[in-house]
PDB file of N, CA and C in Angstrom:
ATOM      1  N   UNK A   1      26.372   2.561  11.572  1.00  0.00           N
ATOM      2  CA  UNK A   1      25.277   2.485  10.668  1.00  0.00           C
ATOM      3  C   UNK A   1      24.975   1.054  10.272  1.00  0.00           C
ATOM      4  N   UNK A   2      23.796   0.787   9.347  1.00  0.00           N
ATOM      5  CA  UNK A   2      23.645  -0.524   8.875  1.00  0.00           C
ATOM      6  C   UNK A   2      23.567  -0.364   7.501  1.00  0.00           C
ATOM      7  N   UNK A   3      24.355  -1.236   7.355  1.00  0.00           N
ATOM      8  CA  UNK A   3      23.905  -1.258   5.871  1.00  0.00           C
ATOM      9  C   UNK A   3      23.137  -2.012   5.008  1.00  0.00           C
ATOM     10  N   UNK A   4      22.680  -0.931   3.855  1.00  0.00           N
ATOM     11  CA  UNK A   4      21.360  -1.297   3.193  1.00  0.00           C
ATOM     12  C   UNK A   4      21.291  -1.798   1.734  1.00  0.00           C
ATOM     13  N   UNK A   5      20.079  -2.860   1.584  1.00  0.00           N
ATOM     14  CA  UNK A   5      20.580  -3.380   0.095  1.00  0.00           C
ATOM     15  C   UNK A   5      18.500  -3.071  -0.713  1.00  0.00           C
ATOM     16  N   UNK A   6      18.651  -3.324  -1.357  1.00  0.00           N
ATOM     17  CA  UNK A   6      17.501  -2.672  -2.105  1.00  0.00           C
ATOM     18  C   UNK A   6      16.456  -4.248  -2.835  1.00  0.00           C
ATOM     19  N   UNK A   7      15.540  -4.421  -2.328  1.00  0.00           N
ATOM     20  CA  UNK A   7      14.917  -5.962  -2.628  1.00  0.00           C
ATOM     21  C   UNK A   7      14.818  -6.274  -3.761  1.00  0.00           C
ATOM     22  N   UNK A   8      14.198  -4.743  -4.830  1.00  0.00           N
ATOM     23  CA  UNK A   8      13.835  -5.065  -5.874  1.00  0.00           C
ATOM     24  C   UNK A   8      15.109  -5.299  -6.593  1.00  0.00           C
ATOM     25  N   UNK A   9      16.005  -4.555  -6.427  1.00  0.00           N
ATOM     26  CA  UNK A   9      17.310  -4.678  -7.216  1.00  0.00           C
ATOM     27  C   UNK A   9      17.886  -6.449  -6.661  1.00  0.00           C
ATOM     28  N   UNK A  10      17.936  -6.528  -5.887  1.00  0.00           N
ATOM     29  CA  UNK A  10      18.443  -7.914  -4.986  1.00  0.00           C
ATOM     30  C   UNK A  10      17.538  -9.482  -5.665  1.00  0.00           C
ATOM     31  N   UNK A  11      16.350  -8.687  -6.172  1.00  0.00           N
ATOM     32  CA  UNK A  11      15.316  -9.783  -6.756  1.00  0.00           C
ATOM     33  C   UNK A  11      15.480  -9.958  -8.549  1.00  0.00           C
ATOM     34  N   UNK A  12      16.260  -9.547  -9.129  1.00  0.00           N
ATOM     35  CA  UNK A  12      16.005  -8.627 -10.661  1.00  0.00           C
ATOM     36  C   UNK A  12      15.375  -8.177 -11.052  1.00  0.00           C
ATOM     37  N   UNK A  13      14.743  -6.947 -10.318  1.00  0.00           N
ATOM     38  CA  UNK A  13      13.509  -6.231 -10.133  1.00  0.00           C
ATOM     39  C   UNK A  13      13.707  -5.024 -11.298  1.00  0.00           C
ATOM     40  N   UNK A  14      13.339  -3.975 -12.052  1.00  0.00           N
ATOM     41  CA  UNK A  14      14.034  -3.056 -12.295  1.00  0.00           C
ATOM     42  C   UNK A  14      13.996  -1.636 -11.057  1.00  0.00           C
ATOM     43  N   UNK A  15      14.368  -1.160 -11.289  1.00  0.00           N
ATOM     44  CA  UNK A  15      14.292  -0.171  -9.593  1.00  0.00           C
ATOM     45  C   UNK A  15      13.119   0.790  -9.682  1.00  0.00           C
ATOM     46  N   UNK A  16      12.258   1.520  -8.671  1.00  0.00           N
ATOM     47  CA  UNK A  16      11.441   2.303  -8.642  1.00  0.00           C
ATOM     48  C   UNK A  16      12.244   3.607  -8.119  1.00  0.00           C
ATOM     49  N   UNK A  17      11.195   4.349  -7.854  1.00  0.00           N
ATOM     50  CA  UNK A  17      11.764   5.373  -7.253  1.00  0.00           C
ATOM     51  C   UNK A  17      10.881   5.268  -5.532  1.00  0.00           C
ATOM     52  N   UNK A  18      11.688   5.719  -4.980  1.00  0.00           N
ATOM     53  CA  UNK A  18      11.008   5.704  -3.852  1.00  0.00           C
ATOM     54  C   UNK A  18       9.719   6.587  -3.551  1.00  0.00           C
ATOM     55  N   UNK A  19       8.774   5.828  -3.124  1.00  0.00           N
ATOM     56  CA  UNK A  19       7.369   6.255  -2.191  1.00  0.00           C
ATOM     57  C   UNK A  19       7.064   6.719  -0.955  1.00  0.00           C
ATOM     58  N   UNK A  20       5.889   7.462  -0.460  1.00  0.00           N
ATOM     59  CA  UNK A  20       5.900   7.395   1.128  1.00  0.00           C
ATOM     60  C   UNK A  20       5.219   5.978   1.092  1.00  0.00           C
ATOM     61  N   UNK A  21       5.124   5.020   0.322  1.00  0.00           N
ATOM     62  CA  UNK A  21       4.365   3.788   1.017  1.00  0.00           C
ATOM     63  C   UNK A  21       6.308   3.075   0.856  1.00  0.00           C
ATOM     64  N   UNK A  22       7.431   3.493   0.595  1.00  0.00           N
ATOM     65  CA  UNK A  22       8.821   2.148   0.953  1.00  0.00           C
ATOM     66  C   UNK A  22       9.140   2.534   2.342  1.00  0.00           C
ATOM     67  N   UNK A  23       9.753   1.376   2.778  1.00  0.00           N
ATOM     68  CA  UNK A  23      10.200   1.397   3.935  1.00  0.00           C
ATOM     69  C   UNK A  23      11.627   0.449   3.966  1.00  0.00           C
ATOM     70  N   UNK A  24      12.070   1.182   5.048  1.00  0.00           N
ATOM     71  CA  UNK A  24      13.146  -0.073   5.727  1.00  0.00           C
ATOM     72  C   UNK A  24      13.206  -0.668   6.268  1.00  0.00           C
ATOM     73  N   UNK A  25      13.495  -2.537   5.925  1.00  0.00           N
ATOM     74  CA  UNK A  25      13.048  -2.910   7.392  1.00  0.00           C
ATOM     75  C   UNK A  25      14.553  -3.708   7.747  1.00  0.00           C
ATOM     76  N   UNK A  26      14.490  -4.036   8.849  1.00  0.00           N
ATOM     77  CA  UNK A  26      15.767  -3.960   9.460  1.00  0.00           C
ATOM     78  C   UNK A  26      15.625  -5.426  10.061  1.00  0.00           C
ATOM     79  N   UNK A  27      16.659  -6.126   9.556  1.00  0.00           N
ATOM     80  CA  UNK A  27      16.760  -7.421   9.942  1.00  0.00           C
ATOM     81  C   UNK A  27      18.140  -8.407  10.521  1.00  0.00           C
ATOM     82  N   UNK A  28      18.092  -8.856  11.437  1.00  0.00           N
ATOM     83  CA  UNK A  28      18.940 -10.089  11.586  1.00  0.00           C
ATOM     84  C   UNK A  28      18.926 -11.012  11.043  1.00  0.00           C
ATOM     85  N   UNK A  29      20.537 -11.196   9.811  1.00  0.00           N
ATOM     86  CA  UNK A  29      20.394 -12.360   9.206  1.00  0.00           C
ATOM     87  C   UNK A  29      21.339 -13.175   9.544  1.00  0.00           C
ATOM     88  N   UNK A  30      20.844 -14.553   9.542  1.00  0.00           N
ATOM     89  CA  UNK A  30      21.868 -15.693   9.780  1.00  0.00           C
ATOM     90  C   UNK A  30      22.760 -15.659   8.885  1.00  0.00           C
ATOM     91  N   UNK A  31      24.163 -15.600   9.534  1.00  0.00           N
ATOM     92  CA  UNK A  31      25.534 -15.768   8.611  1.00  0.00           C
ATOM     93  C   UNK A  31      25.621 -16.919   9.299  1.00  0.00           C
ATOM     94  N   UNK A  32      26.189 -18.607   9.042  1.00  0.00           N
ATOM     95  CA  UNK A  32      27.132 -19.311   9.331  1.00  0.00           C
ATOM     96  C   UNK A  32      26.502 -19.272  11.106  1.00  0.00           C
ATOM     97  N   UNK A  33      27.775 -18.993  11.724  1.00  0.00           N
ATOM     98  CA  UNK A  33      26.837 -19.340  13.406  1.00  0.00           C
ATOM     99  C   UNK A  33      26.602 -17.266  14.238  1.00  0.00           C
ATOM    100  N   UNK A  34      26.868 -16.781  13.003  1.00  0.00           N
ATOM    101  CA  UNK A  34      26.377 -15.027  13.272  1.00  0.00           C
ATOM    102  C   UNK A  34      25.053 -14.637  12.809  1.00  0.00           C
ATOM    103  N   UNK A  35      24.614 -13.568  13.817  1.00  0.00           N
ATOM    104  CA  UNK A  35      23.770 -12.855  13.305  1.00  0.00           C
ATOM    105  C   UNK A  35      24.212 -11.650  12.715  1.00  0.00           C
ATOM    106  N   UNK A  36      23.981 -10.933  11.307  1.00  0.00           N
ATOM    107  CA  UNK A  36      24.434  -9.750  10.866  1.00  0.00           C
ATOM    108  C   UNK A  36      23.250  -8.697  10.432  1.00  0.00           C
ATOM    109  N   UNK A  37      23.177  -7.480  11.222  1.00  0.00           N
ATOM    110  CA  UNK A  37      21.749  -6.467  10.962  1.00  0.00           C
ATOM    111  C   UNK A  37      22.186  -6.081   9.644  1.00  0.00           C
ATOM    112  N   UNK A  38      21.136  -6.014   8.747  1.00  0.00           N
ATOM    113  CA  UNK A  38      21.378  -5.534   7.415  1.00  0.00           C
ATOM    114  C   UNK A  38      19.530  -4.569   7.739  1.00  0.00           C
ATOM    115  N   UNK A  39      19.416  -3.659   6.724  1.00  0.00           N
ATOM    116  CA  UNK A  39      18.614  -3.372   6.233  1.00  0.00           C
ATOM    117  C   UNK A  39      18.174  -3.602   4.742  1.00  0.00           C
ATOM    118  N   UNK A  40      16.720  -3.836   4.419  1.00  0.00           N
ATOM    119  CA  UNK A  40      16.167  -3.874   3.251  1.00  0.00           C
ATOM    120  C   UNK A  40      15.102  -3.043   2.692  1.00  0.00           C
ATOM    121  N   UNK A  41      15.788  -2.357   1.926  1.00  0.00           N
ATOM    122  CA  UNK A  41      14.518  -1.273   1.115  1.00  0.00           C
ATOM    123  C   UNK A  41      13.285  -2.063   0.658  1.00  0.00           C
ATOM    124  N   UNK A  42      12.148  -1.750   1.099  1.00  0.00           N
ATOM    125  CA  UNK A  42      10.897  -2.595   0.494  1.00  0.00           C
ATOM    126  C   UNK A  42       9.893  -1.733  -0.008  1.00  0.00           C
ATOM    127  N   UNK A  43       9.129  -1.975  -1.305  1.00  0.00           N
ATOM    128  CA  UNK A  43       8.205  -1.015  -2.056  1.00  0.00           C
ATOM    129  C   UNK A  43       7.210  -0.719  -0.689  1.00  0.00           C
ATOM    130  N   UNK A  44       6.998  -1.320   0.281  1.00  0.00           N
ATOM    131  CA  UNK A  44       5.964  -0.792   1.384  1.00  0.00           C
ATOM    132  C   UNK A  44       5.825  -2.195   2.223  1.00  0.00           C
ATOM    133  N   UNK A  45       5.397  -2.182   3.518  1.00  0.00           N
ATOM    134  CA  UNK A  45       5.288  -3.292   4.019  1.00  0.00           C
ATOM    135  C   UNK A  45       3.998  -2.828   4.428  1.00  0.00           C
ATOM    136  N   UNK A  46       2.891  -4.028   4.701  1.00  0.00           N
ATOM    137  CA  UNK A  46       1.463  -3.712   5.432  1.00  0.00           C
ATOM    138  C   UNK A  46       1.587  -4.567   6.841  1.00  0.00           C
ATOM    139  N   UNK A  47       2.245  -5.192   7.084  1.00  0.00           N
ATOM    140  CA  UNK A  47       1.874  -5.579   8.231  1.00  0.00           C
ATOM    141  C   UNK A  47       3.824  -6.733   8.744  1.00  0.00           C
ATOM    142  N   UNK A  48       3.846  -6.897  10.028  1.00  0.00           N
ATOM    143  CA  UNK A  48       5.023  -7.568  10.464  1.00  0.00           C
ATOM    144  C   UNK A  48       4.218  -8.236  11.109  1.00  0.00           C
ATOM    145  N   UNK A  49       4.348  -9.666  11.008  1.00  0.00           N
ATOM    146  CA  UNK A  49       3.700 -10.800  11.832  1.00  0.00           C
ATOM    147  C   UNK A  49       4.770 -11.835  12.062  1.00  0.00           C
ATOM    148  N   UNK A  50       4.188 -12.750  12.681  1.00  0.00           N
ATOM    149  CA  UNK A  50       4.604 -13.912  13.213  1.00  0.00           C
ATOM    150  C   UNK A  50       4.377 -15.440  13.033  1.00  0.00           C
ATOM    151  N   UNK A  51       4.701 -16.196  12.283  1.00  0.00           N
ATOM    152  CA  UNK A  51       3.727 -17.327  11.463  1.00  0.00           C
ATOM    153  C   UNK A  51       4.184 -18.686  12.104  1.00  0.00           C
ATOM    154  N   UNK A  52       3.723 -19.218  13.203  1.00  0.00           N
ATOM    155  CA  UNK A  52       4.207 -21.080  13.440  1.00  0.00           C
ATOM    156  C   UNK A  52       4.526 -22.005  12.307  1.00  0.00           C
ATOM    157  N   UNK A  53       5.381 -22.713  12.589  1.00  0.00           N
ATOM    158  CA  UNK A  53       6.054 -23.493  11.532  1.00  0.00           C
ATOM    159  C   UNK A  53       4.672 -24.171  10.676  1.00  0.00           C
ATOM    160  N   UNK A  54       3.262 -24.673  11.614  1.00  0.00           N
ATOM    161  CA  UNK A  54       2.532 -25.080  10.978  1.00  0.00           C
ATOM    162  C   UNK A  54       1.852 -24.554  10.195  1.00  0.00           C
ATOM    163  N   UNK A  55       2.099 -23.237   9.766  1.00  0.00           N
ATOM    164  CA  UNK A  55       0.906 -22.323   9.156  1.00  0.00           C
ATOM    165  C   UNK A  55       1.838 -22.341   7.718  1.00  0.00           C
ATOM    166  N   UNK A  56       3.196 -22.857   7.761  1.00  0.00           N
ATOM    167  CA  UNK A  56       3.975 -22.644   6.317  1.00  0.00           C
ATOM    168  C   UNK A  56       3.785 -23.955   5.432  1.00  0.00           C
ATOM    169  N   UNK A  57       3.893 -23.442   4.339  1.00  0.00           N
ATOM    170  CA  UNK A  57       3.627 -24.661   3.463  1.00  0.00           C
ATOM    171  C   UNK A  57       4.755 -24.229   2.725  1.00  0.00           C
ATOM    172  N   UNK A  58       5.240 -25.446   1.765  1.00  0.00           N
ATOM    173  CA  UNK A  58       6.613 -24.981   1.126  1.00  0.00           C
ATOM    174  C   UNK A  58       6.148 -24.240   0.041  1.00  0.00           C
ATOM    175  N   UNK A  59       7.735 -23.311  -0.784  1.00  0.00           N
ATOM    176  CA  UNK A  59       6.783 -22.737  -2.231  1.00  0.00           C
ATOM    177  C   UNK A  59       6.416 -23.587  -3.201  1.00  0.00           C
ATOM    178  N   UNK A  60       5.700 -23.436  -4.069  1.00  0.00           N
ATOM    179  CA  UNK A  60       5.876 -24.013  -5.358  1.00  0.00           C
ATOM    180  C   UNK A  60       6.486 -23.413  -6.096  1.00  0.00           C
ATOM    181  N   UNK A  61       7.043 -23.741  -6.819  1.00  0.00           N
ATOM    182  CA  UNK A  61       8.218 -23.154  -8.031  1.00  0.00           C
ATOM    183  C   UNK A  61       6.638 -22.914  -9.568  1.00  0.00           C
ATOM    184  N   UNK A  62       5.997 -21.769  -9.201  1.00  0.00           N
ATOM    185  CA  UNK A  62       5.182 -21.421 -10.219  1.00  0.00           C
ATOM    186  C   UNK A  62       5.697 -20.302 -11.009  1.00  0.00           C
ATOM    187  N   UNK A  63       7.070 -19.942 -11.205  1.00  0.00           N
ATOM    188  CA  UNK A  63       7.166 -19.166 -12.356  1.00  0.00           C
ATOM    189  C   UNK A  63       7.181 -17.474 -11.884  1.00  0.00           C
ATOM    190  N   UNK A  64       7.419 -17.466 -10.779  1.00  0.00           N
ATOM    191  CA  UNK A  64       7.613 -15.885 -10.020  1.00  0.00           C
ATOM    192  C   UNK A  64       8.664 -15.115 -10.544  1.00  0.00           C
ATOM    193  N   UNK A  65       8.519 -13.895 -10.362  1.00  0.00           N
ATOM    194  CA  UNK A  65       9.245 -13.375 -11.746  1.00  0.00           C
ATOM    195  C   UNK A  65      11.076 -12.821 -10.687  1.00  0.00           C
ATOM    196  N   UNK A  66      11.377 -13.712  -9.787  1.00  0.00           N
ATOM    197  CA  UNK A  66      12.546 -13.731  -9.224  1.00  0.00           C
ATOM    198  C   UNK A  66      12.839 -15.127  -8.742  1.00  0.00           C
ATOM    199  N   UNK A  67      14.119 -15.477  -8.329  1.00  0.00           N
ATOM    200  CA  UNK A  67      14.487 -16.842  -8.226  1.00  0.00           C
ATOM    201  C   UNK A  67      13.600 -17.157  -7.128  1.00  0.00           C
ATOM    202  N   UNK A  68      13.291 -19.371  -6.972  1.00  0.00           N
ATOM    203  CA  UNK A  68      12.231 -19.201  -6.290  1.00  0.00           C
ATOM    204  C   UNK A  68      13.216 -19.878  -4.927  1.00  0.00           C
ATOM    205  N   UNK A  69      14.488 -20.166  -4.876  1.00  0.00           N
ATOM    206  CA  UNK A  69      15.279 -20.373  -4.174  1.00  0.00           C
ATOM    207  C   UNK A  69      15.226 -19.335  -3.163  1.00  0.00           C
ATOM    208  N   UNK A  70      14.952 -18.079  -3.043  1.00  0.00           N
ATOM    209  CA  UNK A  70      15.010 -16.931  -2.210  1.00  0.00           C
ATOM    210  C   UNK A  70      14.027 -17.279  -1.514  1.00  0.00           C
ATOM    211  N   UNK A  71      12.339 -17.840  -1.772  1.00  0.00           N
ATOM    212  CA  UNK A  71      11.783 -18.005  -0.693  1.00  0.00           C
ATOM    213  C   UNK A  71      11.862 -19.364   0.036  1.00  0.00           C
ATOM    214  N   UNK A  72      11.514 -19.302   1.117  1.00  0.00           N
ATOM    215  CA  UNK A  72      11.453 -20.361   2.257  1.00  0.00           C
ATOM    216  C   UNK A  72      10.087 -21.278   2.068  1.00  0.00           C
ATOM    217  N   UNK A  73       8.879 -20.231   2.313  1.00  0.00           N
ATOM    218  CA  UNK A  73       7.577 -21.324   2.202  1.00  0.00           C
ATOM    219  C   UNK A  73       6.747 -20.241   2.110  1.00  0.00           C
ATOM    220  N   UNK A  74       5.857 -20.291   1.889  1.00  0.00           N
ATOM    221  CA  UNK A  74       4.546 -19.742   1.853  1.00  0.00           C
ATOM    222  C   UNK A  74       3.411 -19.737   3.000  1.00  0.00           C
ATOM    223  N   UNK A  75       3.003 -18.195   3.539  1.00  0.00           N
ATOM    224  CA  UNK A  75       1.823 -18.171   4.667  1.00  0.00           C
ATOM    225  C   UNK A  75       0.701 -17.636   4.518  1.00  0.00           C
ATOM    226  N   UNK A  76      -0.300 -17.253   5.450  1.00  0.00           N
ATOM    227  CA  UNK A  76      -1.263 -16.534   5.531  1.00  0.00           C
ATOM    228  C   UNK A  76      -1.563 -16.099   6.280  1.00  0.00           C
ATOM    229  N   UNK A  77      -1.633 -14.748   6.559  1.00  0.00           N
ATOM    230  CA  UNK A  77      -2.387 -13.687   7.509  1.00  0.00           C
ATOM    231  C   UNK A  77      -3.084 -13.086   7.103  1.00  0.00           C
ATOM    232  N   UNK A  78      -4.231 -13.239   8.052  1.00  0.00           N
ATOM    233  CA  UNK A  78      -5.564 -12.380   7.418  1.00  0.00           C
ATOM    234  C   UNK A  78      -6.153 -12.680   5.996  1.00  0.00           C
ATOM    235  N   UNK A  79      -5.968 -13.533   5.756  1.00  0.00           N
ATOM    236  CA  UNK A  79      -6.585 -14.430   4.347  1.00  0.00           C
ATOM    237  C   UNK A  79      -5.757 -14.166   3.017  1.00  0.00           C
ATOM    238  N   UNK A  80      -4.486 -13.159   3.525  1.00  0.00           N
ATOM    239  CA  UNK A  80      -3.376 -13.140   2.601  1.00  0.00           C
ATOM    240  C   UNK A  80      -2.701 -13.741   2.524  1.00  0.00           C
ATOM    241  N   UNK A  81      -1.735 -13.968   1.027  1.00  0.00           N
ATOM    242  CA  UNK A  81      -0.933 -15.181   0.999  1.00  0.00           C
ATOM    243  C   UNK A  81       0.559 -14.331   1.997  1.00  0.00           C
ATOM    244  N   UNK A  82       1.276 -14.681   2.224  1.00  0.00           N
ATOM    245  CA  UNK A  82       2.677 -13.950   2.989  1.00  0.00           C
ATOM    246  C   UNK A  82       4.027 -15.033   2.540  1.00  0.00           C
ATOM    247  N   UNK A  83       4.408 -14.031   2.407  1.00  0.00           N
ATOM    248  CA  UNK A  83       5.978 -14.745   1.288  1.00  0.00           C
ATOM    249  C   UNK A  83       7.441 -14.646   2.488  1.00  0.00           C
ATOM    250  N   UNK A  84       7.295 -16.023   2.552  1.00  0.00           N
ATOM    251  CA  UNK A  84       8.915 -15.858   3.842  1.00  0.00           C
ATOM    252  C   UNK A  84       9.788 -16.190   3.147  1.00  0.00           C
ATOM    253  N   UNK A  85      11.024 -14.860   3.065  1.00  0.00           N
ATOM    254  CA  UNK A  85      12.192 -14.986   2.485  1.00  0.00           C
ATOM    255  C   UNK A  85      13.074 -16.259   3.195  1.00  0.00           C
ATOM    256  N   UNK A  86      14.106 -16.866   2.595  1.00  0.00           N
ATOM    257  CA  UNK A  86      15.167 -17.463   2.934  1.00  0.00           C
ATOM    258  C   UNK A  86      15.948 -16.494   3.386  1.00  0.00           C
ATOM    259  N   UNK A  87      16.371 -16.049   4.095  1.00  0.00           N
ATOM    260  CA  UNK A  87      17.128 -14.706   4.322  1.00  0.00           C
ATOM    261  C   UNK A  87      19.032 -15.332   4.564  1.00  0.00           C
ATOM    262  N   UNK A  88      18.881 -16.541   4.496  1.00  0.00           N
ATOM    263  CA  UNK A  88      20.123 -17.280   4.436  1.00  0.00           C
ATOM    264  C   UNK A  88      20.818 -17.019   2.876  1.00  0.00           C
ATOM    265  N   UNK A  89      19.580 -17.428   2.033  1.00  0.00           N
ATOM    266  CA  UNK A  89      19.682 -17.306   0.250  1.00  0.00           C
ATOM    267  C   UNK A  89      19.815 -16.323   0.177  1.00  0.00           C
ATOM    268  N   UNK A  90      19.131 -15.382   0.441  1.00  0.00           N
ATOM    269  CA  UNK A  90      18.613 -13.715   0.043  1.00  0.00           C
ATOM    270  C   UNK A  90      19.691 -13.139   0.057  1.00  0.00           C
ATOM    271  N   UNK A  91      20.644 -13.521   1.111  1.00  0.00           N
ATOM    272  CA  UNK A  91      22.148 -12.465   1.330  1.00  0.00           C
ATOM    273  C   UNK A  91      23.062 -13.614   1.407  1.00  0.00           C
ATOM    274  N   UNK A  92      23.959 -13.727   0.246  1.00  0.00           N
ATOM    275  CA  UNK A  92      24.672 -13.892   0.169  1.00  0.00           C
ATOM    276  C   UNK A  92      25.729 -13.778   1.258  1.00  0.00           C
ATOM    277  N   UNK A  93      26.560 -14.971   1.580  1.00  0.00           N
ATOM    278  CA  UNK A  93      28.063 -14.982   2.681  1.00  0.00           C
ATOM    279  C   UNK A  93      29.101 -14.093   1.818  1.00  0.00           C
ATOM    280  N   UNK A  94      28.970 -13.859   0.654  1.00  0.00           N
ATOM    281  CA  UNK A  94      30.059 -12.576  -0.164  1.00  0.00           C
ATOM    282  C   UNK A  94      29.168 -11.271   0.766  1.00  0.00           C
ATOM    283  N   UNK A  95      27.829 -11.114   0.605  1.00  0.00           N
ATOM    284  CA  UNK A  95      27.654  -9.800   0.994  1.00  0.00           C
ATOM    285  C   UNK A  95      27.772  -9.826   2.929  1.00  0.00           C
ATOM    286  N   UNK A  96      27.527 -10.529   3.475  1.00  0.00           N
ATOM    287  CA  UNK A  96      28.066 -10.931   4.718  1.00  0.00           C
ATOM    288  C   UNK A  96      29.412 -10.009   4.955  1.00  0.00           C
ATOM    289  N   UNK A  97      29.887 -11.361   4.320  1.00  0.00           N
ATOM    290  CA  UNK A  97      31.842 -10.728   4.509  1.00  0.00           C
ATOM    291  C   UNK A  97      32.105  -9.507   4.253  1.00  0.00           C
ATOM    292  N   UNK A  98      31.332  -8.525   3.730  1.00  0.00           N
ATOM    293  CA  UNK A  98      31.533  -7.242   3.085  1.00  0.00           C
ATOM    294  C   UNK A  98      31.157  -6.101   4.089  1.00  0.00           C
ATOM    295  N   UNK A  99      29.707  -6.826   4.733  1.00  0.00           N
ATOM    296  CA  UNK A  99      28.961  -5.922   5.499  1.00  0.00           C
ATOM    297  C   UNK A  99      29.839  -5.997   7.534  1.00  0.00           C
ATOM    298  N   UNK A 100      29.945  -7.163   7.182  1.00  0.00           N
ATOM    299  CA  UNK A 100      31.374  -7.486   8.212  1.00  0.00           C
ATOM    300  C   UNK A 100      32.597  -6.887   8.515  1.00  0.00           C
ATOM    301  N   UNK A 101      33.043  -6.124   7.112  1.00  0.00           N
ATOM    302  CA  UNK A 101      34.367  -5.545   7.210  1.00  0.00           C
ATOM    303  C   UNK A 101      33.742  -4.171   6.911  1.00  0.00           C
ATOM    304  N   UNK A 102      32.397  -4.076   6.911  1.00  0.00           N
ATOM    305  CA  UNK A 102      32.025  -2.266   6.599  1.00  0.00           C
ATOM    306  C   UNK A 102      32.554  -2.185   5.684  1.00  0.00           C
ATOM    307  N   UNK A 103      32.257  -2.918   4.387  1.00  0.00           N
ATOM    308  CA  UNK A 103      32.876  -2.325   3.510  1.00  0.00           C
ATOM    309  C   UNK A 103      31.270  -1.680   2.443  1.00  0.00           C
ATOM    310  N   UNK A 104      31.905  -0.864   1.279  1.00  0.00           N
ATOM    311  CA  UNK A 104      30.539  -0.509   0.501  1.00  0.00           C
ATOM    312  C   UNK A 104      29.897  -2.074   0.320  1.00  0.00           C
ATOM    313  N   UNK A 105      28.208  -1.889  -0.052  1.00  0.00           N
ATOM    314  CA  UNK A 105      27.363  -3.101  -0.311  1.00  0.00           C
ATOM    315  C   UNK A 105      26.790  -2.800  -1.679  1.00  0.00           C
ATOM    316  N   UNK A 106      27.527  -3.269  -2.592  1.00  0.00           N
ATOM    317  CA  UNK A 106      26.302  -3.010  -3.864  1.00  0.00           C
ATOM    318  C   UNK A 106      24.857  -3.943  -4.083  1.00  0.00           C
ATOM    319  N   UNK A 107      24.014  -3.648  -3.898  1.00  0.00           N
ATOM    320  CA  UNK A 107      22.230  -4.266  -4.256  1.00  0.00           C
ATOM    321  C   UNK A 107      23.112  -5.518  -5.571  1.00  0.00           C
ATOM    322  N   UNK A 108      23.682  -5.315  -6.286  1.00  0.00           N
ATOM    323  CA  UNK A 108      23.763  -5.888  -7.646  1.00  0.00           C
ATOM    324  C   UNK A 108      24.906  -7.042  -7.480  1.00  0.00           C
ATOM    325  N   UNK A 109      25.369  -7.223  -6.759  1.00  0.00           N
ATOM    326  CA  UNK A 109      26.099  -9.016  -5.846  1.00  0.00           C
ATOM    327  C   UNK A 109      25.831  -9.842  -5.794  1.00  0.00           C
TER     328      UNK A 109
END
């Protein structure tokens, strides 16, 4: 199996209940010189794209209501803004080591 961590909880979100618009999306994250599949509960995704380094601009630290260390830079598709996680930041090398030894993953780490 993979194991799964929950964004909003992972962001200091308070939790929802799940929708038919959440999904899972399933990712390879850089550990150190590993890749580790985790999954992430998300209130809904509209679209999976692909963004060239030139289309990112860094974030600004404007006051987002989760740390702004989690994102990477800021994009646009389709005249939307698109938010690229740090997925290095986002998961923790504690939750790594955990998901490594299969062990339980608490969202709250």
């Amino acid at each position: 199996g993979v194991p799964v961590i929950d964004l909003r909880t992972k962001l200091g979100l308070p939790p929802v209940t799940p929708t038919e618009n959440t999904r899972i999306v399933v990712l390879e994250v850089p550990v150190g010189s590993r890749q580790i599949t985790m999954g992430m509960i998300s209130d809904r995704v509209i679209e999976v794209t692909s963004l060239a380094e030139h289309e990112l601009e860094a974030a600004p630290d404007v006051g987002v209501r989760w740390r702004s260390d989690y994102i990477r830079a800021i994009g646009r598709s389709g005249g939307a803004f698109v938010i690229v996680f740090d997925l290095s930041q986002l998961f923790s090398s504690e939750e790594a080591a955990l998901v490594s030894a299969d062990l339980p993953l608490s969202a709250s780490d």
